[in-house]
C-alpha atoms as a PDB file:
ATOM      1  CA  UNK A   1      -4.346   9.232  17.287  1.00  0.00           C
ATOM      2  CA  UNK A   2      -7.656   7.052  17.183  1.00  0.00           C
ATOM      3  CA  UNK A   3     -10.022   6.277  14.460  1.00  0.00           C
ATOM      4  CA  UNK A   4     -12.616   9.358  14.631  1.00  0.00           C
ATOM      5  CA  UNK A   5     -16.114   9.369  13.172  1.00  0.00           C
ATOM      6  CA  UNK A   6     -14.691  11.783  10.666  1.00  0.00           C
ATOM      7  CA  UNK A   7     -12.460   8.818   9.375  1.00  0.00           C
ATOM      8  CA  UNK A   8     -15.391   6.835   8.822  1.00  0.00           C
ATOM      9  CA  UNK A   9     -16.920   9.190   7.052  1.00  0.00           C
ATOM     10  CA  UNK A  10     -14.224  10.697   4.945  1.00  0.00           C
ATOM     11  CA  UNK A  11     -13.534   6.464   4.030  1.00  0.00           C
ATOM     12  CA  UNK A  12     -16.843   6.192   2.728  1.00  0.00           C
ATOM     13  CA  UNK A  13     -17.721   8.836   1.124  1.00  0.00           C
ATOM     14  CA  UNK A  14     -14.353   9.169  -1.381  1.00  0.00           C
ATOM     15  CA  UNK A  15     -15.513   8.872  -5.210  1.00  0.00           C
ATOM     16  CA  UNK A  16     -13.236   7.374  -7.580  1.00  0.00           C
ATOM     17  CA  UNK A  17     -12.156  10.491  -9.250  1.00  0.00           C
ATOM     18  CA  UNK A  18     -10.963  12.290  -5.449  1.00  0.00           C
ATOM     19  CA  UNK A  19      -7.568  12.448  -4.669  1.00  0.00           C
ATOM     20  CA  UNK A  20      -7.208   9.973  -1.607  1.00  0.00           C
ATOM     21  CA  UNK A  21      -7.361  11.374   1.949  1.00  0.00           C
ATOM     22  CA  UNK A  22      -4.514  10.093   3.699  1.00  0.00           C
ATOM     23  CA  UNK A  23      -0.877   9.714   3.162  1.00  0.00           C
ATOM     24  CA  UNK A  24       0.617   6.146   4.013  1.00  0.00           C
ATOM     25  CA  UNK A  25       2.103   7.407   6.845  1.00  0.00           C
ATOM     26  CA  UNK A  26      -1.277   8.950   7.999  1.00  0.00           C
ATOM     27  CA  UNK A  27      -2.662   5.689   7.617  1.00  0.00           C
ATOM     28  CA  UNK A  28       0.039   3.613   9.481  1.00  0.00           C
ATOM     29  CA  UNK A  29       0.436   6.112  12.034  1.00  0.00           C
ATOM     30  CA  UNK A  30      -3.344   4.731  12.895  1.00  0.00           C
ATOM     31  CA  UNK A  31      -3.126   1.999  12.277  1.00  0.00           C
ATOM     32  CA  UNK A  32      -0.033   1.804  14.938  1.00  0.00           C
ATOM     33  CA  UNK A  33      -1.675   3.791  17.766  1.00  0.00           C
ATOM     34  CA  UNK A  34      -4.126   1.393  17.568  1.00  0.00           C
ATOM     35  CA  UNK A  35      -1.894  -1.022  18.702  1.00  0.00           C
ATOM     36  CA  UNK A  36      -1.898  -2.660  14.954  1.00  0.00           C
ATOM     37  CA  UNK A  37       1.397  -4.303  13.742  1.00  0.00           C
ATOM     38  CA  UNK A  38       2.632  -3.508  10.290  1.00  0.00           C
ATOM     39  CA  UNK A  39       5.208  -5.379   8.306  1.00  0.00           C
ATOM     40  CA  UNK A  40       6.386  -5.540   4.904  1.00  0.00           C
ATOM     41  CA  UNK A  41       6.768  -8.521   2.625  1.00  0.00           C
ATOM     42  CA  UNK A  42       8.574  -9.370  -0.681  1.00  0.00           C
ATOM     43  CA  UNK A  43       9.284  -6.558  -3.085  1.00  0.00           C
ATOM     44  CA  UNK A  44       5.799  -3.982  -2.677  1.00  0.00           C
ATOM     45  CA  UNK A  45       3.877  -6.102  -0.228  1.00  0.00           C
ATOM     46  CA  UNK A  46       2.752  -4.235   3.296  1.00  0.00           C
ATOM     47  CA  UNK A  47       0.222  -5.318   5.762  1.00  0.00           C
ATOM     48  CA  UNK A  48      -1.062  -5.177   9.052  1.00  0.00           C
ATOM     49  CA  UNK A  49      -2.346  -7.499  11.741  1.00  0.00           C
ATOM     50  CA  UNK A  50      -4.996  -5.656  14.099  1.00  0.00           C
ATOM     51  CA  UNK A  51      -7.222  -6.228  16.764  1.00  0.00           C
ATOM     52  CA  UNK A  52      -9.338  -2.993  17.014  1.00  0.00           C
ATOM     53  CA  UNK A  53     -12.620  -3.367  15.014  1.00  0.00           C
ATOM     54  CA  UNK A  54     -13.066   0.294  14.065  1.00  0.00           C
ATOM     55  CA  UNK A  55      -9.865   0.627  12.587  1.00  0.00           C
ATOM     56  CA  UNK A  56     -11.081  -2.547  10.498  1.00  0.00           C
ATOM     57  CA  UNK A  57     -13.626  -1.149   8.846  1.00  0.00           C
ATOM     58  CA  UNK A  58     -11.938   2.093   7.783  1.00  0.00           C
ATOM     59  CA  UNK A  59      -9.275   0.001   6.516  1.00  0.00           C
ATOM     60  CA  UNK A  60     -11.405  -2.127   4.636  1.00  0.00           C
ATOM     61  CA  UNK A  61     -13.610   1.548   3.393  1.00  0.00           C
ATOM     62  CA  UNK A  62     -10.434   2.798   2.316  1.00  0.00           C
ATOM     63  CA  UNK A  63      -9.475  -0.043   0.241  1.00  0.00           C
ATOM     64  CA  UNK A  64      -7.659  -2.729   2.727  1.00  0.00           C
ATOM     65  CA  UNK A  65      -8.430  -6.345   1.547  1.00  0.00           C
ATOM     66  CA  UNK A  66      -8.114  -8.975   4.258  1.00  0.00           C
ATOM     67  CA  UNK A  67      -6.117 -12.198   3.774  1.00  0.00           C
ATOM     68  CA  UNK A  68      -7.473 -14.960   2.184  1.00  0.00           C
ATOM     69  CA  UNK A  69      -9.042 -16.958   4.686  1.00  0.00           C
ATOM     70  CA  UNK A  70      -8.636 -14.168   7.525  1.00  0.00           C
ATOM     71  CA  UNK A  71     -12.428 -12.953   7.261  1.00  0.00           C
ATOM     72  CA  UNK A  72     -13.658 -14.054  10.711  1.00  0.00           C
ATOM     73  CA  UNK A  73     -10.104 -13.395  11.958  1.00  0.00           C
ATOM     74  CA  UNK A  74      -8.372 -15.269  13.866  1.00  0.00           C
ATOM     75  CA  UNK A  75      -6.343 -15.793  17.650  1.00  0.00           C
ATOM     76  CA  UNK A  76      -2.603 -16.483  17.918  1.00  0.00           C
ATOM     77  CA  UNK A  77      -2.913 -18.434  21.356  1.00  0.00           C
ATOM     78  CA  UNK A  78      -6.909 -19.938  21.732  1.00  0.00           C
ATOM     79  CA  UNK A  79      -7.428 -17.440  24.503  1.00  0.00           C
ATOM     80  CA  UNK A  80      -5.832 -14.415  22.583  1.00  0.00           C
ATOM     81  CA  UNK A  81      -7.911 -11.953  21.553  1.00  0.00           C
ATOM     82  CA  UNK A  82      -8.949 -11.974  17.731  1.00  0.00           C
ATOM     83  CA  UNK A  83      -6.686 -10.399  14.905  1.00  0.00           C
ATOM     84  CA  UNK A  84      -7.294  -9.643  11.272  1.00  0.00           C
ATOM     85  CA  UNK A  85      -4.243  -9.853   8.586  1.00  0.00           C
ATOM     86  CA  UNK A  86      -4.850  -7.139   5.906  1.00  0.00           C
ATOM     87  CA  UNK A  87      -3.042  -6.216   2.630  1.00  0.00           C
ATOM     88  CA  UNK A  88      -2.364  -1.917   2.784  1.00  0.00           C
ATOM     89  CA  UNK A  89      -0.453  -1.481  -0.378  1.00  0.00           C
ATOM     90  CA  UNK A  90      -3.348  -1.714  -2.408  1.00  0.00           C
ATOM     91  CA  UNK A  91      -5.298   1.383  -0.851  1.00  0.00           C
ATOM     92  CA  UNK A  92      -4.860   4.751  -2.539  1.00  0.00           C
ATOM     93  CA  UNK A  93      -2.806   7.231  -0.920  1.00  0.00           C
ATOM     94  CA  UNK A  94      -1.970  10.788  -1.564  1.00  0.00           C
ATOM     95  CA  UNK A  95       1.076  11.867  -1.773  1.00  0.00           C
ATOM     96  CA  UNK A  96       4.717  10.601  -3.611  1.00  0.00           C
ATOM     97  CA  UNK A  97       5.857   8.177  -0.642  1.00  0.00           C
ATOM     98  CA  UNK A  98       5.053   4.140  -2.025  1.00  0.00           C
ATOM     99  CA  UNK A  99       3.917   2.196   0.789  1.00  0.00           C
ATOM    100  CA  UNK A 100       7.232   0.189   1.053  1.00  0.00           C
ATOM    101  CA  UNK A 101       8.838   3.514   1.556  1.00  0.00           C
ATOM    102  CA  UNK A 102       6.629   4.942   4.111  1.00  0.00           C
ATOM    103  CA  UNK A 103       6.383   1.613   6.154  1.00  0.00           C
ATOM    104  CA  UNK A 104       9.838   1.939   7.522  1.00  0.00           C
ATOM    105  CA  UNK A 105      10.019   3.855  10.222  1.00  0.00           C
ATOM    106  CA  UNK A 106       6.654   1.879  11.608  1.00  0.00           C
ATOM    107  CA  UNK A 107       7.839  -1.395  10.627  1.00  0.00           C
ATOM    108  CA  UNK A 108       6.732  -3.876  13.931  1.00  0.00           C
ATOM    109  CA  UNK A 109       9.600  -6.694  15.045  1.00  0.00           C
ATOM    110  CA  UNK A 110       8.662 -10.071  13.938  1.00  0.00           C
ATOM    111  CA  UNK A 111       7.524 -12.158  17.047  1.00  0.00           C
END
């Protein structure tokens, strides 16, 4: 399941008053078959370190903020390819599953 131009579109065209688009799951289901790596943190913390550039952006349209100091990315090896850290649990989802919740099952082994 790939980023589509639909994505895009549904991203940025979502007013304030719309019930979000995607479910958490949705989104890390993406995010994952993009090859992205999702973990959780302390308490209701969940992010994401990705590579692909188009799921980037409609993170960041749907609400994704990237870490501080992550804006121009950055390589785990110097010739590994470039990766961007971003928060998920602040995006709006639909649905009654929190982010922690729906993380689980997509949760990526530290490494």
């Amino acid at each position: 399941m790939s980023i589509t131009e639909d994505d895009i579109r549904k991203a940025s065209e979502v007013e304030d008053t719309e019930e979000p688009a995607y479910s958490a799951s949705e989104i890390l289901e993406k995010i994952q078959a993009a090859g992205g790596r999702i973990y959780r943190g302390r308490e209701l913390v969940v992010f994401c370190l990705i590579q692909d550039r188009d799921v980037l952006r409609w993170l960041l349209l749907l609400g994704a903020k990237l870490h501080a100091g992550g804006r121009d990315g950055y390589r785990r090896s110097s010739d590994g390819p470039i990766e961007y850290d971003l928060y998920l649990h602040i995006i709006p989802t639909s649905g009654e599953q929190t982010w922690w919740e729906a993380a689980g099952p997509y949760l990526s082994k530290a490494r």
